[in-house]
Protein backbone atom coordinates (compact mmCIF):
# COMPACT_ATOMS: atom_id res chain seq x y z
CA UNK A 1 -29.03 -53.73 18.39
CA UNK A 2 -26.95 -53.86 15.18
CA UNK A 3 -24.20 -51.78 17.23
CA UNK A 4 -23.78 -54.58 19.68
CA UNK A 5 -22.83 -57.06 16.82
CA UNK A 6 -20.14 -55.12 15.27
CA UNK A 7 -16.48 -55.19 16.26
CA UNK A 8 -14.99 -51.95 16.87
CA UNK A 9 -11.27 -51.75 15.66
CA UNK A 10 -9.67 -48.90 17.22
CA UNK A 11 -6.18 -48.82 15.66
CA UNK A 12 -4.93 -45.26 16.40
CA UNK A 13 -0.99 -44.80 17.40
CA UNK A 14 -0.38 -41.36 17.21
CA UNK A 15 -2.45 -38.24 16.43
CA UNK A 16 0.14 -37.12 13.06
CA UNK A 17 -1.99 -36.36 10.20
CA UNK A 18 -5.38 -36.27 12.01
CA UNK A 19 -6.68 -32.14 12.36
CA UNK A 20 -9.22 -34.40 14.66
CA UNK A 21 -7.16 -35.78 17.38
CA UNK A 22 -5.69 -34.33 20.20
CA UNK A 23 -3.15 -36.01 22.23
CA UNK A 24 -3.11 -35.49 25.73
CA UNK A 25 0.75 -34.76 25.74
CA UNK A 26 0.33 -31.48 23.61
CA UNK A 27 -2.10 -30.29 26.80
CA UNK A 28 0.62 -30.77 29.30
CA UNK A 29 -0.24 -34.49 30.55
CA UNK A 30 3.20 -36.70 31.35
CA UNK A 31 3.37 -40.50 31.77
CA UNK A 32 4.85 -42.00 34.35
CA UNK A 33 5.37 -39.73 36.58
CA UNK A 34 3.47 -39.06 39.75
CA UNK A 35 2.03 -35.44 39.19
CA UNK A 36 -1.44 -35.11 38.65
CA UNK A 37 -2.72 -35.64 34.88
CA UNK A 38 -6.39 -34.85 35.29
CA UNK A 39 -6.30 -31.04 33.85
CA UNK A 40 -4.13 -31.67 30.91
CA UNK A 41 -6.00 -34.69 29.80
CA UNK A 42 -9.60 -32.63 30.25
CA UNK A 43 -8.13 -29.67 28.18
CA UNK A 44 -7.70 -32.38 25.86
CA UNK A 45 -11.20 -33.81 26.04
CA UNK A 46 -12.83 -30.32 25.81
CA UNK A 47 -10.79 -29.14 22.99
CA UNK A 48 -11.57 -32.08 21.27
CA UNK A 49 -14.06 -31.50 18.23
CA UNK A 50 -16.80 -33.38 17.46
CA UNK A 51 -15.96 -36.66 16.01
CA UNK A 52 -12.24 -36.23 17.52
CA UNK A 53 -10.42 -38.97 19.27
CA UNK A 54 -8.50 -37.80 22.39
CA UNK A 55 -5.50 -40.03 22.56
CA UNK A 56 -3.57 -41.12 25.45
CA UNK A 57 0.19 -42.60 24.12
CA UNK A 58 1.28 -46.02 26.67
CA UNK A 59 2.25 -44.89 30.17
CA UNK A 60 0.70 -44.21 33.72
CA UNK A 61 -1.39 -41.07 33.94
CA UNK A 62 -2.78 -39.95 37.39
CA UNK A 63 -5.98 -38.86 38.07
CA UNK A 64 -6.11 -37.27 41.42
CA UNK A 65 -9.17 -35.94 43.68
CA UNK A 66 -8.66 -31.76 42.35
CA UNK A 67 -11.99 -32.12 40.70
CA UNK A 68 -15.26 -30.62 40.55
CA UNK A 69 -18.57 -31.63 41.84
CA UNK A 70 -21.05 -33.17 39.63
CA UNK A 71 -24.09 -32.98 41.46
CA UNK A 72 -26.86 -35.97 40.75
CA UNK A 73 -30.32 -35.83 41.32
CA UNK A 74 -31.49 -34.80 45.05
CA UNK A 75 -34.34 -37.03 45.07
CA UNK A 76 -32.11 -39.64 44.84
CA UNK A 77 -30.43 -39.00 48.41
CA UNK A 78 -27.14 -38.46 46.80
CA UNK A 79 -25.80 -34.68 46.80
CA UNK A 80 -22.59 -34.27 45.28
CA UNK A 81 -20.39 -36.87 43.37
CA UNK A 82 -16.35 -36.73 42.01
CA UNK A 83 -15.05 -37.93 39.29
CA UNK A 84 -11.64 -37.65 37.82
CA UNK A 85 -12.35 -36.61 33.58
CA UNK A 86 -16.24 -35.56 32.55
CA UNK A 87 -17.19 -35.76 29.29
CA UNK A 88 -20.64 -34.17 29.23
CA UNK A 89 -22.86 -33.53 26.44
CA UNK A 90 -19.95 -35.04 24.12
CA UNK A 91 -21.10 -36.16 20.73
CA UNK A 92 -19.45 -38.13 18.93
CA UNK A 93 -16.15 -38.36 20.42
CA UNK A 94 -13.51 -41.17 20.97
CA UNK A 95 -10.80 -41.86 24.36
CA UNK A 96 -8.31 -43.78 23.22
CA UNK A 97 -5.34 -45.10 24.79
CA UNK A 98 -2.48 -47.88 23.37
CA UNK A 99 -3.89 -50.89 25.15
CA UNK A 100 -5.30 -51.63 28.67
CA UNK A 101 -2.05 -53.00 29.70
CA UNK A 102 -0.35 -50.11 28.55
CA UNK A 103 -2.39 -47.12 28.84
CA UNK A 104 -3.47 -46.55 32.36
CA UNK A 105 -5.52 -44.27 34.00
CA UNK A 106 -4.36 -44.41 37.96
CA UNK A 107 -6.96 -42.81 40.36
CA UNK A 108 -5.30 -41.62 43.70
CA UNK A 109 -8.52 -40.46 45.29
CA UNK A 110 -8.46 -40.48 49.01
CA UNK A 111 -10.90 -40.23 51.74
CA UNK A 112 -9.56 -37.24 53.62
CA UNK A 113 -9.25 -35.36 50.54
CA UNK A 114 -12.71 -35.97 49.37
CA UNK A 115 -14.05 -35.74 52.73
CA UNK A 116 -12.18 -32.11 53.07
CA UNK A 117 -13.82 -31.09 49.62
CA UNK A 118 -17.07 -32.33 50.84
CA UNK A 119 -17.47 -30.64 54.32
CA UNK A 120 -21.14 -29.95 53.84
CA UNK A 121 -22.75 -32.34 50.92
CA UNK A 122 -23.21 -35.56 51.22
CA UNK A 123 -20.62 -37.27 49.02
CA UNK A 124 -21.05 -40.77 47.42
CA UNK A 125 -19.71 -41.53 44.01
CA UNK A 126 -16.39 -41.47 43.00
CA UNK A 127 -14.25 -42.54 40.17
CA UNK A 128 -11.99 -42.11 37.30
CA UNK A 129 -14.57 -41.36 33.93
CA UNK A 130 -18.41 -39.88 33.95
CA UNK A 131 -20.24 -39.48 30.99
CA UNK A 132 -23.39 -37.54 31.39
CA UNK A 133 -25.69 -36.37 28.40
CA UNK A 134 -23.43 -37.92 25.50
CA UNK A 135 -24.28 -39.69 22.45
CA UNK A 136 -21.88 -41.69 20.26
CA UNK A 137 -18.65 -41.89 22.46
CA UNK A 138 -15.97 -44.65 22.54
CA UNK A 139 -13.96 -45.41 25.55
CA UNK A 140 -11.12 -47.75 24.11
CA UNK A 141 -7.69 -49.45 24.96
CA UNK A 142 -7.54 -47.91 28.42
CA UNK A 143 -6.33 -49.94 31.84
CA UNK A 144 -8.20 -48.18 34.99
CA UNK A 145 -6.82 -48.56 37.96
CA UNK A 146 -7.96 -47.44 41.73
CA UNK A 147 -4.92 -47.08 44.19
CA UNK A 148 -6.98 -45.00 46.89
CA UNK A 149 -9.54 -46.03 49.59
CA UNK A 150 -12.92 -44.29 49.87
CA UNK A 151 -15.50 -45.68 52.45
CA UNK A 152 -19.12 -43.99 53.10
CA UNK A 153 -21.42 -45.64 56.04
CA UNK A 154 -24.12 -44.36 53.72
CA UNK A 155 -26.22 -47.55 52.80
CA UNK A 156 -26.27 -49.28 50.14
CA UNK A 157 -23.81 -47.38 48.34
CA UNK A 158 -20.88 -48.05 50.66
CA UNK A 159 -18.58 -45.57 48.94
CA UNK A 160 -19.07 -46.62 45.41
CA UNK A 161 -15.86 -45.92 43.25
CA UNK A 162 -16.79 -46.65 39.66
CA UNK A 163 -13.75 -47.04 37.18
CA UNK A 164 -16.74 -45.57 34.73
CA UNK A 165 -20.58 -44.30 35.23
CA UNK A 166 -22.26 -43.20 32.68
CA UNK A 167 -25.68 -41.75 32.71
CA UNK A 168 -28.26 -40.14 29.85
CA UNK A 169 -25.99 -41.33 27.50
CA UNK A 170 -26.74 -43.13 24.35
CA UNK A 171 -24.36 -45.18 21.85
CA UNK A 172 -21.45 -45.72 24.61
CA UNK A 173 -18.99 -47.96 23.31
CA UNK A 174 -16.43 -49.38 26.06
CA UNK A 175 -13.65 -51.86 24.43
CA UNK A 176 -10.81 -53.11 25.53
CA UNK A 177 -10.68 -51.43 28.89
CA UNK A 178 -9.80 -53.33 32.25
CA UNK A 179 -11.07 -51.79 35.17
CA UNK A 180 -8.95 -53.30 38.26
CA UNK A 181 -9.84 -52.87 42.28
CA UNK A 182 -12.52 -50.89 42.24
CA UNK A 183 -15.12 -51.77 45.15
CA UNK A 184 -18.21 -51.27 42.94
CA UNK A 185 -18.57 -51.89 39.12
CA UNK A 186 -15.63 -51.21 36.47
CA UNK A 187 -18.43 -49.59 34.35
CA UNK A 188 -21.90 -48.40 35.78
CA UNK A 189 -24.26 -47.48 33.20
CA UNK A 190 -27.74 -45.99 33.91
CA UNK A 191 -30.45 -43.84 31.97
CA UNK A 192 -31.06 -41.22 34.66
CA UNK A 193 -31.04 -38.04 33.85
């Protein structure tokens, strides 16, 4: 895997000059506060051209449980899943923060809210990034971080809160990215469809 042997550099500081990149600020996404970030940083992602870099300046963005269901395969035993920004069926596109010490992507999910939003599925997977379908995407330069508690009795996934899971997705590139207290894997990578 020649990709696997190369270095990738990201060195992007602002989006001034680039047609390509879209900073999350422009959608309405604020640092360091503690109001919700999630919409304004998927306007971003979805207005984001192929072969765009989505940029996220230094700060503390929350991503909080208003999301929608991303339902995985029923023979599986798992009905409905949350996560916090999708980027599905994204080719060629880049999420780029200022370093994973200084770009960070705070979940806040909670049990009662997910459990309220899930009153009749059977809810299992959480977490702040899924990438479904996607070929050719970089996740760089970000710090994840989970502040809230999920539990599910459900063996063996025990309320599995991935900081990334990515799935059908080819050419994923994750640098640079810390992925701190999250009770199952930092990145979770499988080729389901």
């Amino acid at each position: 895997y020649p990709a696997c042997q190369t270095p990738v550099v990201i060195a992007l500081r602002s989006c001034a000059n680039n047609p390509s990149c879209r900073d999350v600020r422009a959608f309405g996404a604020t640092a360091d506060d503690d109001v919700d970030d999630t919409a304004a940083i998927q306007r971003a992602i979805d207005a984001a051209p192929a072969g765009g870099v989505v940029y996220l300046p230094a700060g503390r963005y929350v991503i909080d449980q208003d999301v929608a269901a991303v339902h995985l395969r029923a023979d599986r035993a798992i009905a409905q899943a949350r996560f916090g920004l999708q980027l599905r069926g994204r080719r060629d596109l880049h999420l780029v923060g200022d370093g994973d010490d200084r770009t960070i992507l705070e979940d806040h999910f909670s049990q009662d809210a997910f459990d309220a939003a899930s009153a009749h599925d059977l809810a299992v997977f959480v977490g702040t990034i899924f990438v479904e379908g996607s070929a050719d995407v970089t996740i760089g330069r970000l710090g994840l971080v989970s502040t809230g508690g999920f539990s599910c009795a459900m063996a063996p996934y025990a309320g599995r809160v991935d900081g990334i899971r990515a799935e059908a997705t080819t050419r994923l590139t994750v640098t640079e990215v810390a992925a701190r207290h999250y009770n199952s894997a930092g990145v979770s990578i499988t080729d389901d469809a």
